[in-house]
C-alpha atoms as a PDB file:
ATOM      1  CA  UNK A   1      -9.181 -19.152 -10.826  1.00  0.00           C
ATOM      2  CA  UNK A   2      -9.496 -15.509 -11.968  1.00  0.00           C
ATOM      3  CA  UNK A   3      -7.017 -13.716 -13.461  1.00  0.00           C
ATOM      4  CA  UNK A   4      -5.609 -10.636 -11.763  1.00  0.00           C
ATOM      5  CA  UNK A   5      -4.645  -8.324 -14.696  1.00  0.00           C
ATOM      6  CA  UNK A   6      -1.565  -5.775 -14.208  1.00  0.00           C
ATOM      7  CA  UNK A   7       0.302  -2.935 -15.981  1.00  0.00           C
ATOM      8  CA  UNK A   8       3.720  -2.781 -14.384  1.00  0.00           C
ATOM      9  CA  UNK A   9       5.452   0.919 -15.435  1.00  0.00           C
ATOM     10  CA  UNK A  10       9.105   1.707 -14.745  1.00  0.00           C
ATOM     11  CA  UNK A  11      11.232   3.510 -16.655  1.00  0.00           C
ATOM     12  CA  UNK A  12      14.218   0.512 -16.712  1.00  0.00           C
ATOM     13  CA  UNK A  13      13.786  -2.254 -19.226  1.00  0.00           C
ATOM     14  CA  UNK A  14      15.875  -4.336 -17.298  1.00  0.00           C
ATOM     15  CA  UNK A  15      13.882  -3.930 -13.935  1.00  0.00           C
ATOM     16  CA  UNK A  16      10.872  -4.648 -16.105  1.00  0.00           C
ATOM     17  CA  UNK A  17      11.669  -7.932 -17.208  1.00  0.00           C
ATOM     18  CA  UNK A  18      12.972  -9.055 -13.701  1.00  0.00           C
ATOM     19  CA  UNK A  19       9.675  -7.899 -12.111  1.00  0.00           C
ATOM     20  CA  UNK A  20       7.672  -9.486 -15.447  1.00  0.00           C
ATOM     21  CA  UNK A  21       9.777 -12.631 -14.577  1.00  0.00           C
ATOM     22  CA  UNK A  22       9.490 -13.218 -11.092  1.00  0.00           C
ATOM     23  CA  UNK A  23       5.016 -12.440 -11.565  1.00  0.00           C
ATOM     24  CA  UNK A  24       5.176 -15.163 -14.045  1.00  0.00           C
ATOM     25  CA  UNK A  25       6.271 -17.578 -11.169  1.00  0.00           C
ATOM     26  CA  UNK A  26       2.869 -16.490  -9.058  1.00  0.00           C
ATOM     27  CA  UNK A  27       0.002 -18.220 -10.614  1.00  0.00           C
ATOM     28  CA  UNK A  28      -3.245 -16.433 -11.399  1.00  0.00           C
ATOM     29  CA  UNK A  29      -1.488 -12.735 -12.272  1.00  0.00           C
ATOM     30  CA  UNK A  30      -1.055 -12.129 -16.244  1.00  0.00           C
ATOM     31  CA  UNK A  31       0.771  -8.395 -16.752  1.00  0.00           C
ATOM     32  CA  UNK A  32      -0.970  -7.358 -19.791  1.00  0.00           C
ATOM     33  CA  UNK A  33       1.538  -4.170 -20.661  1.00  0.00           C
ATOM     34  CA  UNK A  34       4.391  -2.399 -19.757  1.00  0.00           C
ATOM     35  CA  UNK A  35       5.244   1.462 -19.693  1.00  0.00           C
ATOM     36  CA  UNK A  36       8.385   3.179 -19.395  1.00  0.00           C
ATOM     37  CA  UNK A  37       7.235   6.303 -18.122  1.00  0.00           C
ATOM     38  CA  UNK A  38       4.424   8.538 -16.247  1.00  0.00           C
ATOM     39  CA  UNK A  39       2.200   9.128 -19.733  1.00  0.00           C
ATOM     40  CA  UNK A  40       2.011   5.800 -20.809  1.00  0.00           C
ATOM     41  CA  UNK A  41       1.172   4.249 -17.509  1.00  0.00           C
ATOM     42  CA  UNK A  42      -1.769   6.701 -17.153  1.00  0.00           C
ATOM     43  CA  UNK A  43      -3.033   5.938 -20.826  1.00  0.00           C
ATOM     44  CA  UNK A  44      -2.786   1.835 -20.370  1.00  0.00           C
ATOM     45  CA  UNK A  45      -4.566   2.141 -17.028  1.00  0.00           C
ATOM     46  CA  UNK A  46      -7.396   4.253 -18.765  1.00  0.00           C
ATOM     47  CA  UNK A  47      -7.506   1.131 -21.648  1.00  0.00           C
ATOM     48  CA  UNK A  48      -7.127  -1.246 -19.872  1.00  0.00           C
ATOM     49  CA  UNK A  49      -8.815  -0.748 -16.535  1.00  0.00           C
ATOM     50  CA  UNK A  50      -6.179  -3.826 -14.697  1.00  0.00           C
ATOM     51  CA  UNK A  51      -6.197  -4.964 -11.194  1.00  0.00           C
ATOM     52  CA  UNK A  52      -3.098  -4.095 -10.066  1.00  0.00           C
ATOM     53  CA  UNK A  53      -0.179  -0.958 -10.860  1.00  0.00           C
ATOM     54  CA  UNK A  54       2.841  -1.863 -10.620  1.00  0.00           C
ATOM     55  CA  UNK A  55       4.053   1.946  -9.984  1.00  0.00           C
ATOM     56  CA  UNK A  56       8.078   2.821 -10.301  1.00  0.00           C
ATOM     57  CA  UNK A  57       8.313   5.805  -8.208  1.00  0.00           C
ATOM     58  CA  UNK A  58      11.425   8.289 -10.212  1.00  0.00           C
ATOM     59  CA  UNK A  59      10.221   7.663 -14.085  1.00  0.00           C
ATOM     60  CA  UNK A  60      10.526   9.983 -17.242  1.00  0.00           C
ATOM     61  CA  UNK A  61       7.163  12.810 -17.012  1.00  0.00           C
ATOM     62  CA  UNK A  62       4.948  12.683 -14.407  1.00  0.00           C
ATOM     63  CA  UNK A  63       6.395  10.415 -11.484  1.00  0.00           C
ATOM     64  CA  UNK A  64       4.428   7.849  -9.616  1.00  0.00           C
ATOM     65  CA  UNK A  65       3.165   9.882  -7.173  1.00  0.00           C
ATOM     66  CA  UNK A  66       1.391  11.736  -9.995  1.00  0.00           C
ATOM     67  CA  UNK A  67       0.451   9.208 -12.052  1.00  0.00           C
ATOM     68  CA  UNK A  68      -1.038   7.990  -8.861  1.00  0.00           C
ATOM     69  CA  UNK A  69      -3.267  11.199  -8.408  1.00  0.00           C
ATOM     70  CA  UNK A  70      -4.039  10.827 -11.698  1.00  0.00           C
ATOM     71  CA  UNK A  71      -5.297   7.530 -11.318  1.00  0.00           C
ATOM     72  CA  UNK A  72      -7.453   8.363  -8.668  1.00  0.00           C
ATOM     73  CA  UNK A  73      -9.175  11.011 -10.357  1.00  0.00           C
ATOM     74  CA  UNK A  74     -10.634   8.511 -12.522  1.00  0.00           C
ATOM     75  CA  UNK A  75     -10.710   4.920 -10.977  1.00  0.00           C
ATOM     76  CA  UNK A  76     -10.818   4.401  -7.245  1.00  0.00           C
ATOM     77  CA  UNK A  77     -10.794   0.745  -8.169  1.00  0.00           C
ATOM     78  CA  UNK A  78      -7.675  -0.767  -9.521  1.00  0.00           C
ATOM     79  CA  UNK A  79      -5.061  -0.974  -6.512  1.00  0.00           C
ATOM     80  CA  UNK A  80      -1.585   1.113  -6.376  1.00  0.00           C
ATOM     81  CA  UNK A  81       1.249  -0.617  -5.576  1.00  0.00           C
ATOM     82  CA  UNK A  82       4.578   0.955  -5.501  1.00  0.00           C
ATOM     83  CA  UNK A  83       7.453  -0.527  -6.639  1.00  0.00           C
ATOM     84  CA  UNK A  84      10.931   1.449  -5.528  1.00  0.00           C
ATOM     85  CA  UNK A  85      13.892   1.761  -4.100  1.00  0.00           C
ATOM     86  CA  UNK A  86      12.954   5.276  -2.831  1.00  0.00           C
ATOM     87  CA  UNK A  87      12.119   4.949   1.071  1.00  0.00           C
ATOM     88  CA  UNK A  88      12.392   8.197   2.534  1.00  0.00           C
ATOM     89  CA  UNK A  89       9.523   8.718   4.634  1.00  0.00           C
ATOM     90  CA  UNK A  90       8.673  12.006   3.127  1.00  0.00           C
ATOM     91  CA  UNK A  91       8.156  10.031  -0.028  1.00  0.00           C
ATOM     92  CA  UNK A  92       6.595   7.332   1.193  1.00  0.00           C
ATOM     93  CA  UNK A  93       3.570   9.331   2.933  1.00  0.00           C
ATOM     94  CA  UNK A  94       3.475  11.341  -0.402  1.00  0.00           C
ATOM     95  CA  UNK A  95       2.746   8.041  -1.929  1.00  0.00           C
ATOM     96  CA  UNK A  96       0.041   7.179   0.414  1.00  0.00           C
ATOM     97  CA  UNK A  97      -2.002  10.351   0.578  1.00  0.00           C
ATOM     98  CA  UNK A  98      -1.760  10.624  -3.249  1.00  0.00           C
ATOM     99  CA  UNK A  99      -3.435   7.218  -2.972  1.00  0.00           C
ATOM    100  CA  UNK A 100      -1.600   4.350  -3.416  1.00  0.00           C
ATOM    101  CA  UNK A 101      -2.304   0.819  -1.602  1.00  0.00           C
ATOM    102  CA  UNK A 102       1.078  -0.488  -0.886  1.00  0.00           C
ATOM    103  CA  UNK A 103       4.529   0.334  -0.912  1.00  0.00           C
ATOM    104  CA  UNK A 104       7.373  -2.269  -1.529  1.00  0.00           C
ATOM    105  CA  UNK A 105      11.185  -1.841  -1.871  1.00  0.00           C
ATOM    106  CA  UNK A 106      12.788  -3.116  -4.970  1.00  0.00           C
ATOM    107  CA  UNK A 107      14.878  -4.986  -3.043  1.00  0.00           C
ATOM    108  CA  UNK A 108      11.871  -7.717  -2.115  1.00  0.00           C
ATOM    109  CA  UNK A 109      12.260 -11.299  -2.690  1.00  0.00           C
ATOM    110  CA  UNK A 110       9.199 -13.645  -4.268  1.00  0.00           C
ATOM    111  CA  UNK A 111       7.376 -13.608  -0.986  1.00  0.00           C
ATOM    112  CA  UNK A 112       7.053 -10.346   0.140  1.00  0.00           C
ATOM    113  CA  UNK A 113       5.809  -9.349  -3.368  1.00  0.00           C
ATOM    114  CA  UNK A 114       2.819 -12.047  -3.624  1.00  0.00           C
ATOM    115  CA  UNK A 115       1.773 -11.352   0.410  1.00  0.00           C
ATOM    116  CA  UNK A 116       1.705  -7.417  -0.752  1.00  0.00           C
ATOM    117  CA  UNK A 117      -0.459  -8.074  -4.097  1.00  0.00           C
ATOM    118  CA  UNK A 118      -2.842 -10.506  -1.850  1.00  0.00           C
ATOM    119  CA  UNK A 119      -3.428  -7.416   0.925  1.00  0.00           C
ATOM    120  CA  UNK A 120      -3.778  -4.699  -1.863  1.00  0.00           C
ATOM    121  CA  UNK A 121      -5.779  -7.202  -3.608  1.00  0.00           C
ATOM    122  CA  UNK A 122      -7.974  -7.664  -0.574  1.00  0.00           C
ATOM    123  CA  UNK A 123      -8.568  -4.614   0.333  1.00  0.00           C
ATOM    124  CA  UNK A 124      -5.768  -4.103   2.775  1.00  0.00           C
ATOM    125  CA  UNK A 125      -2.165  -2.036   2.671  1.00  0.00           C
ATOM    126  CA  UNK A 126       1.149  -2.688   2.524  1.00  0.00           C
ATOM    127  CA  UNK A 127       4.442  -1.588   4.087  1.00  0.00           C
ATOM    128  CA  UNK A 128       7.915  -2.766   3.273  1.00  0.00           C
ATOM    129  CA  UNK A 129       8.871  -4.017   6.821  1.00  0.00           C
ATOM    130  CA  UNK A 130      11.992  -1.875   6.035  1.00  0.00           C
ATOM    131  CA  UNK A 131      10.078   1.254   5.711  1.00  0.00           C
ATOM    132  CA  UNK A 132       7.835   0.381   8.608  1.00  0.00           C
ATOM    133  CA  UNK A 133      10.914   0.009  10.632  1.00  0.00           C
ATOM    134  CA  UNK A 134      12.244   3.300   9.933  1.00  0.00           C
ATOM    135  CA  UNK A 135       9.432   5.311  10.204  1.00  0.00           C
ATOM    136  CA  UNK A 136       8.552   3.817  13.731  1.00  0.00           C
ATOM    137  CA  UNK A 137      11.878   4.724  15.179  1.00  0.00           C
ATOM    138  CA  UNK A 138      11.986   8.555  13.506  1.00  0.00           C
ATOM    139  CA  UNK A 139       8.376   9.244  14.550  1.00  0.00           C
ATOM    140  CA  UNK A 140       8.367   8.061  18.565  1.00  0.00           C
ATOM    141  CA  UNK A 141       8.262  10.672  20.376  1.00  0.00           C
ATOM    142  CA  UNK A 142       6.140  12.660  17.821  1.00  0.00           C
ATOM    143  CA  UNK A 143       3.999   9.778  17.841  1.00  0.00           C
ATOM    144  CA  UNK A 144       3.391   9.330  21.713  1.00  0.00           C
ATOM    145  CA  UNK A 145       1.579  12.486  22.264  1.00  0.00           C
ATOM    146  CA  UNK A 146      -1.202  11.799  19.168  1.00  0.00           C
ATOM    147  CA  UNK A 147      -1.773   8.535  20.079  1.00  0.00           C
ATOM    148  CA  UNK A 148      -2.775   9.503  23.696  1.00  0.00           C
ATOM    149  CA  UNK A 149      -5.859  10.395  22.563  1.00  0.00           C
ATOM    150  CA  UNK A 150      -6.752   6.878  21.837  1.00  0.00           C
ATOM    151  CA  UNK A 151      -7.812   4.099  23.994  1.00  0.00           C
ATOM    152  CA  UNK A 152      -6.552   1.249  24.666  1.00  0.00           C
ATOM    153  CA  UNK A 153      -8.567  -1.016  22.157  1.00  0.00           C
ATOM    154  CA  UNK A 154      -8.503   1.547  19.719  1.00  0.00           C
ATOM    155  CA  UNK A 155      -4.525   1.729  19.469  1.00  0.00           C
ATOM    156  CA  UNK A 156      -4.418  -2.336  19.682  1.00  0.00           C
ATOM    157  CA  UNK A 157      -6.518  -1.983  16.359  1.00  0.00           C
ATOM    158  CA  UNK A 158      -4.160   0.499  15.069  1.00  0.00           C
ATOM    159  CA  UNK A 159      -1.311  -1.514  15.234  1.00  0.00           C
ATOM    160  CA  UNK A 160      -2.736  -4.789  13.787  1.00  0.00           C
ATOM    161  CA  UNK A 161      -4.130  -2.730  10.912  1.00  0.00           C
ATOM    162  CA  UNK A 162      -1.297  -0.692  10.405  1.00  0.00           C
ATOM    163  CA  UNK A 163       1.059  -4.334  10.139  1.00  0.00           C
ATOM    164  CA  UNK A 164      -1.774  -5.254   7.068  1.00  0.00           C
ATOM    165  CA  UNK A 165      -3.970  -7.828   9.188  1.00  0.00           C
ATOM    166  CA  UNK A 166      -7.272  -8.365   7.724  1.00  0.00           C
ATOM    167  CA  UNK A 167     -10.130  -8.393   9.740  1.00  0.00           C
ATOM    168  CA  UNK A 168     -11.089 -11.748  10.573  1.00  0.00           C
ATOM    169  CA  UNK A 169      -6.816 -12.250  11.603  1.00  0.00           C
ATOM    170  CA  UNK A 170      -7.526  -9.523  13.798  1.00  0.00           C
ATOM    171  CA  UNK A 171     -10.596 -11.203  15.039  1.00  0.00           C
ATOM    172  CA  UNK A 172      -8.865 -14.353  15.379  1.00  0.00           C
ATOM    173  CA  UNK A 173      -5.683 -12.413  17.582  1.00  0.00           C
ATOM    174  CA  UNK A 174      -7.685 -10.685  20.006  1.00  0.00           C
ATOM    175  CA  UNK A 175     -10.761 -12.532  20.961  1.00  0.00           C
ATOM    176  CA  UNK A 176     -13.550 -10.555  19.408  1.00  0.00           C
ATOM    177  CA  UNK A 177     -15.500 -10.972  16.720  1.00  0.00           C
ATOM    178  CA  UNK A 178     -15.168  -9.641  13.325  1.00  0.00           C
ATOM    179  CA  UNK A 179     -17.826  -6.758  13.515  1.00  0.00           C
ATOM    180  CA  UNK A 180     -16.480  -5.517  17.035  1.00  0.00           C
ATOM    181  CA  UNK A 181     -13.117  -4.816  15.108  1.00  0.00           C
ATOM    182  CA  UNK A 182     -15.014  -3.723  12.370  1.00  0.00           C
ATOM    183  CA  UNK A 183     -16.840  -0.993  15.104  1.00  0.00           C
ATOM    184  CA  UNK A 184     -14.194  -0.361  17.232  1.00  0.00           C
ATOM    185  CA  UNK A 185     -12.189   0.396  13.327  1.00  0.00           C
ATOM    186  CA  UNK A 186     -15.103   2.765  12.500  1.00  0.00           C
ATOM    187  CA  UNK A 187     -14.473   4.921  15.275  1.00  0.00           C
ATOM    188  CA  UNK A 188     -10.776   5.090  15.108  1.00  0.00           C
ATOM    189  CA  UNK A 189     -11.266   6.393  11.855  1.00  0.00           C
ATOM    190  CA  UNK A 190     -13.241   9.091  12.930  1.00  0.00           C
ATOM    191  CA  UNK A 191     -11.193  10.252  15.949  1.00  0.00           C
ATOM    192  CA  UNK A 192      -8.148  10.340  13.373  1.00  0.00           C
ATOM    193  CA  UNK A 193     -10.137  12.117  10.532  1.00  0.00           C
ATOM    194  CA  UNK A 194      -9.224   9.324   7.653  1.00  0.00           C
ATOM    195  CA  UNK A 195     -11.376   7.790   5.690  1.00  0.00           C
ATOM    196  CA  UNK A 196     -10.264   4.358   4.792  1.00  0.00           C
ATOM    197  CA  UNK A 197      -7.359   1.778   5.667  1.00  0.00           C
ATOM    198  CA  UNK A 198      -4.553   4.048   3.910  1.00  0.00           C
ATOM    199  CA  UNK A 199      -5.287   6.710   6.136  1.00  0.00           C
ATOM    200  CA  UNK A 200      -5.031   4.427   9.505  1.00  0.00           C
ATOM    201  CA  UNK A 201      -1.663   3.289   7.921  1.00  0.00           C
ATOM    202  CA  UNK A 202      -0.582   6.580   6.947  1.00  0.00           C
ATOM    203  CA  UNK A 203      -1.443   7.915  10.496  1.00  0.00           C
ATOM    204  CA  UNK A 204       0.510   5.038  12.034  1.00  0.00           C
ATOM    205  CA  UNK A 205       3.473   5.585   9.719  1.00  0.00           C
ATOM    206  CA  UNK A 206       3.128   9.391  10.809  1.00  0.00           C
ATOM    207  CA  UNK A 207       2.809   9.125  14.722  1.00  0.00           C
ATOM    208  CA  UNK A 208       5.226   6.069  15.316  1.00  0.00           C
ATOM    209  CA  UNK A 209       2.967   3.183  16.384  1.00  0.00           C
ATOM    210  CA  UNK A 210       4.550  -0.158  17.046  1.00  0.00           C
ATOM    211  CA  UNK A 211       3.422  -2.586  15.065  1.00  0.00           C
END
């Protein structure tokens, strides 16, 4: 089994070890270093070149959002996931447009962590339910007009993605085959403008959908 190498960086020694504890449990994930703040995340990540970020949001120089754009600048590889207890939405979409894969409430339990590091692993996002929740009901009736200009397939595809189904589950759910979602995917992207799955879910988180 391979490895999945991680730097985990929040500024609370005590929320460290918790988080260092409970990725022990998961086998297959080694965190090779911890940083307390926004500098030294951003230097270990260049070093090291890891997996997976384990990314505190409110830390000591630049925050995660930063360290995030930072990231970006110079690996598009390793995945992002946010670890906070921050979930305003205003935050949350910061997050996501400055390029992170997944964004999980400290207040998770074993589960929810390893199904988020699988989808950012595999290429997919992740949404705190909680967060999901929220943003859904404070976006509906912004959301209804925007997604009018989708079809019908188009905002069934939406949702699924936005929940952090992979292809072949969406497949599976509606009947089709893997490269139909794959197409009908491809051109939701382009009536939306966005580039990748983080944009889908960031539109989704924007306009409301139900997921």
């Amino acid at each position: 089994m391979k490895t999945t190498r991680i730097v985990l960086a929040d500024d609370q020694l005590l929320i460290r070890a918790g988080i260092r504890a409970l990725v022990e449990t998961l086998p297959g994930y080694l965190i090779e270093a911890e940083c307390a703040d926004g500098h030294q995340a951003i230097a270990a990540i260049r070093r090291l070149q890891p997996d997976v970020v384990l990314l505190d949001i409110a830390m000591p120089g630049p925050s995660g959002i930063e360290v995030a754009k930072a990231i970006r600048q110079f690996d598009q590889e390793t995945r992002i996931l946010v670890l906070s207890s921050i979930d305003r939405q205003e935050i949350v979409e910061q997050a996501l447009a400055a390029g992170v894969n997944g964004y999980l409430l400290k207040d998770f339990i074993l589960t929810e962590l390893q199904q988020a590091l699988s989808k950012v692993l595999s290429g997919e996002s992740f949404l705190s339910p909680k967060i999901m929740g929220m943003a859904l009901q404070a976006n509906h009736e912004y959301g209804s007009g925007r997604l009018a200009q989708l079809t019908a397939r188009q905002t069934e595809i939406l949702r699924h993605v936005a929940s952090g189904r992979t292809t072949k589950e969406i497949a599976r759910d509606l009947g089709i085959s893997p490269k139909t979602v794959e197409f009908h995917r491809s051109r939701l992207m382009e009536r939306i403008g966005v580039h990748d799955v983080t944009g889908l879910t960031r539109f989704a988180l924007q306009t409301g959908i139900v997921c």
